[in-house]
Protein backbone atom coordinates (compact mmCIF):
# COMPACT_ATOMS: atom_id res chain seq x y z
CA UNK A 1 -5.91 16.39 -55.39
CA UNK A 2 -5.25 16.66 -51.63
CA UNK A 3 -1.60 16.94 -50.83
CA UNK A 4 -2.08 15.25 -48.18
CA UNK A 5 -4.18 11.95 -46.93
CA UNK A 6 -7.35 13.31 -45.16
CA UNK A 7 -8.31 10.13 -42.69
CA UNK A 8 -4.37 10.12 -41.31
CA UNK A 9 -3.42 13.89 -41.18
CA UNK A 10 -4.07 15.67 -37.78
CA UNK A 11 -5.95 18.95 -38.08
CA UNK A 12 -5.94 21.74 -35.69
CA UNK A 13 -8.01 25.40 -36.51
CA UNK A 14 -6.59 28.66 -35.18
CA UNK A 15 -8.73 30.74 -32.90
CA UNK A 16 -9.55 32.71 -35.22
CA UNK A 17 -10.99 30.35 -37.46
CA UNK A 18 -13.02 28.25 -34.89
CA UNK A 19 -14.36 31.41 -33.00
CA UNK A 20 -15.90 32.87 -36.27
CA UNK A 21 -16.25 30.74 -39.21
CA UNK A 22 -16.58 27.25 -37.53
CA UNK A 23 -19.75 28.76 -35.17
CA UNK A 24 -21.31 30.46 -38.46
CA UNK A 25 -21.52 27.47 -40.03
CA UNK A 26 -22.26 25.32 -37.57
CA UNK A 27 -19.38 23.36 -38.05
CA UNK A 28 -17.03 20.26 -36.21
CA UNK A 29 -14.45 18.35 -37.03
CA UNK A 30 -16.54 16.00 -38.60
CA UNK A 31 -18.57 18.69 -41.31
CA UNK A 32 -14.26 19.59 -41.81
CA UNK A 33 -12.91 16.42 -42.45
CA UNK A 34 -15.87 15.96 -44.91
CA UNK A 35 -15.76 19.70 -46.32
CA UNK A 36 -11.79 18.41 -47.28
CA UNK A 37 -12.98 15.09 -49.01
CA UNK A 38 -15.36 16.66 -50.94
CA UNK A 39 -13.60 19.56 -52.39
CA UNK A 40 -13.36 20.69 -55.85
CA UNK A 41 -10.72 22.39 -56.57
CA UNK A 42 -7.52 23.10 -54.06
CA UNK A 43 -4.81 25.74 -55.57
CA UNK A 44 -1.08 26.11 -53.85
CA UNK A 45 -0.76 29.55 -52.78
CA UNK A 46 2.49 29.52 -51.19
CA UNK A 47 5.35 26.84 -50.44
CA UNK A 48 3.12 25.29 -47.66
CA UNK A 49 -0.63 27.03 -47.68
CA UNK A 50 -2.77 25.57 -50.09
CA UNK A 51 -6.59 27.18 -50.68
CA UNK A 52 -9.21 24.69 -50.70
CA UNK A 53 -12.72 25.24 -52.14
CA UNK A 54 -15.50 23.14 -51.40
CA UNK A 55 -19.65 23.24 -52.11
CA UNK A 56 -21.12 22.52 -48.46
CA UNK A 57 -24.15 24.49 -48.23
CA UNK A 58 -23.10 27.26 -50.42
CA UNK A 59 -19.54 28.03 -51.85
CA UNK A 60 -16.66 28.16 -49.63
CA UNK A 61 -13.19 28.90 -49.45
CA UNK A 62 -10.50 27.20 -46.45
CA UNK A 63 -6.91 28.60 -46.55
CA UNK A 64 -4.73 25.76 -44.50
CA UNK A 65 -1.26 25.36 -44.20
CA UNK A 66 0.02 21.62 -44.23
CA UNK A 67 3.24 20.70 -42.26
CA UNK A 68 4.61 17.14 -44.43
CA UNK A 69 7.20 16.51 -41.44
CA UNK A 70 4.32 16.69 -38.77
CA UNK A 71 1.54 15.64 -40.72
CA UNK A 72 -0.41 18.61 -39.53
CA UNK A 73 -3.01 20.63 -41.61
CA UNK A 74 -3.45 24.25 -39.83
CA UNK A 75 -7.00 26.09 -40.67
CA UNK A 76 -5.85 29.34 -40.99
CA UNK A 77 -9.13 30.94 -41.83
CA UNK A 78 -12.57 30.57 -44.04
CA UNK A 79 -14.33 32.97 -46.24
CA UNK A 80 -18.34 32.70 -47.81
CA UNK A 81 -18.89 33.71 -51.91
């Protein structure tokens, strides 16, 4: 489902991300890791961002751009709905 393997990939969150959504949510890199292992459906929007939707008290939405040559998932942002 995941193009990538969760437990070995290395994940960083922009600014942007971390400052907003990850403080609403109450959120570490624990509750991320998890939010990616349990989601339920994850669409390619572009040749490396990928949407990921997970159920984690309420529906959310992650848009993350994986890097195959790094092994390096990017949180780009988060959205509620």
């Amino acid at each position: 489902m995941l193009p990538f393997d969760i437990d070995k990939v290395h994940i960083y969150v922009s600014k942007h991300f971390r400052n907003t959504w990850m403080r609403k949510w109450d959120w570490d890199q624990i509750d991320l890791r998890e939010a990616f292992r349990t989601s339920y459906k994850v669409s390619r929007v572009g040749t490396r961002k990928w949407e990921i939707f997970v159920r984690k008290k309420g529906h959310k939405k992650l848009v993350v751009a994986y890097d195959s040559e790094y092994d390096e998932v990017l949180v780009i942002t988060g959205s509620e709905g």
